[in-house]
Protein backbone atom coordinates (compact mmCIF):
# COMPACT_ATOMS: atom_id res chain seq x y z
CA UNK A 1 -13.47 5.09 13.27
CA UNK A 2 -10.96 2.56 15.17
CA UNK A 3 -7.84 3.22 15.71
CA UNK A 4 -6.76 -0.64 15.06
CA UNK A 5 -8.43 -0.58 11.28
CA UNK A 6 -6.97 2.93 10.16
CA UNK A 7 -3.81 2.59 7.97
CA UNK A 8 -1.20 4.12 5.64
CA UNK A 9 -1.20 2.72 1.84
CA UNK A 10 1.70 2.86 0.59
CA UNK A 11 2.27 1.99 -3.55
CA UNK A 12 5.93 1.85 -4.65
CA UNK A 13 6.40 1.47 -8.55
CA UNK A 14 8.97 -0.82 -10.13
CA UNK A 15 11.22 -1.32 -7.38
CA UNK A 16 11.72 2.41 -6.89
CA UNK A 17 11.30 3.90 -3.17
CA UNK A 18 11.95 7.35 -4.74
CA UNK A 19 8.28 6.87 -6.86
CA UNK A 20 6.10 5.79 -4.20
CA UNK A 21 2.39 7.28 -3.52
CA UNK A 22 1.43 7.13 0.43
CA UNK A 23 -2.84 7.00 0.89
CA UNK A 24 -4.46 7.48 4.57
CA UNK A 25 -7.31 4.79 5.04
CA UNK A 26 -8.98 6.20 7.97
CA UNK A 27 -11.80 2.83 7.50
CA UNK A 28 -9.36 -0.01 6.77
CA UNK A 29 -11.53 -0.19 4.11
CA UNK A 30 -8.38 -0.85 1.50
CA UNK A 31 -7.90 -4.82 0.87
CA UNK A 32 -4.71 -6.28 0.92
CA UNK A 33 -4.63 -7.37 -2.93
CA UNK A 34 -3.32 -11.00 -3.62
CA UNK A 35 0.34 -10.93 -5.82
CA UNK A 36 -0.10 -11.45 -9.25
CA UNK A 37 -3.26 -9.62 -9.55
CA UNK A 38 -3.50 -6.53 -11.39
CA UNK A 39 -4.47 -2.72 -9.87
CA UNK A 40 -5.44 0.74 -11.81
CA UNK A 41 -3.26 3.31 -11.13
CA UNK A 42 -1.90 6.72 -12.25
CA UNK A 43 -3.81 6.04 -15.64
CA UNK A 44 -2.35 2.31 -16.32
CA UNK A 45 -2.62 -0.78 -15.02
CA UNK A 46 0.42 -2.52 -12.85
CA UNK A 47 0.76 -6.25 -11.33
CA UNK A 48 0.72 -6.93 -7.57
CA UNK A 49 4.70 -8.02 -7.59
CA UNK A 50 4.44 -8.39 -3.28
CA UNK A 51 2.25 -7.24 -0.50
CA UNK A 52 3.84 -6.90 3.13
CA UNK A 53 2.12 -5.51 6.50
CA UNK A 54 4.51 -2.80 8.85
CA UNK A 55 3.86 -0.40 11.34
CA UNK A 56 4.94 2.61 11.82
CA UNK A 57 5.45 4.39 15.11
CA UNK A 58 3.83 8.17 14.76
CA UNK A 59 4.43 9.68 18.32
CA UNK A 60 2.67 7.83 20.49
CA UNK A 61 0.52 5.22 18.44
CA UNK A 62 1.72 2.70 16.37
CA UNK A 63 -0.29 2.54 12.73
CA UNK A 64 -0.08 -0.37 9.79
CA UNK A 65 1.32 0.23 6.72
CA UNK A 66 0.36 -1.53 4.00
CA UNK A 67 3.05 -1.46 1.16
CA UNK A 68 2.22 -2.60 -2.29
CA UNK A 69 4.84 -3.19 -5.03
CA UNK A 70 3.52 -2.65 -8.27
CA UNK A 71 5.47 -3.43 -11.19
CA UNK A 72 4.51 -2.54 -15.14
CA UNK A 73 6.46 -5.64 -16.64
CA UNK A 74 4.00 -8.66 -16.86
């Protein structure tokens, strides 16, 4: 496992930082999906509305977070 690969997912619906679903990706295995395409989740499927890259300072390491912003209006 490397410590630069490993990331937090983050998924925020509509708009809404209140409804937002956090995933660990110990593998960096997760792809950074292209805006506009479309992704399954919680039972339905939602459009890619923007992807951004942040880190996050945890104690004493730094780790990426990759926020997603899903949106259900096409």
């Amino acid at each position: 496992m490397s410590a630069v690969a490993e990331k937090q997912v983050m998924f925020v619906y509509n708009g809404n930082d209140r409804d937002t679903e956090v995933e660990f990706d110990a593998e960096g295995d997760f792809p950074c999906p292209v805006d506009g395409s479309i992704l399954k989740r919680r039972g339905q499927q939602w459009k890619v509305a923007r992807t951004s890259v942040q880190s996050a300072a945890s104690g004493a390491k730094a780790m990426q977070v990759l926020r997603i912003d899903l949106t259900d209006r096409f």
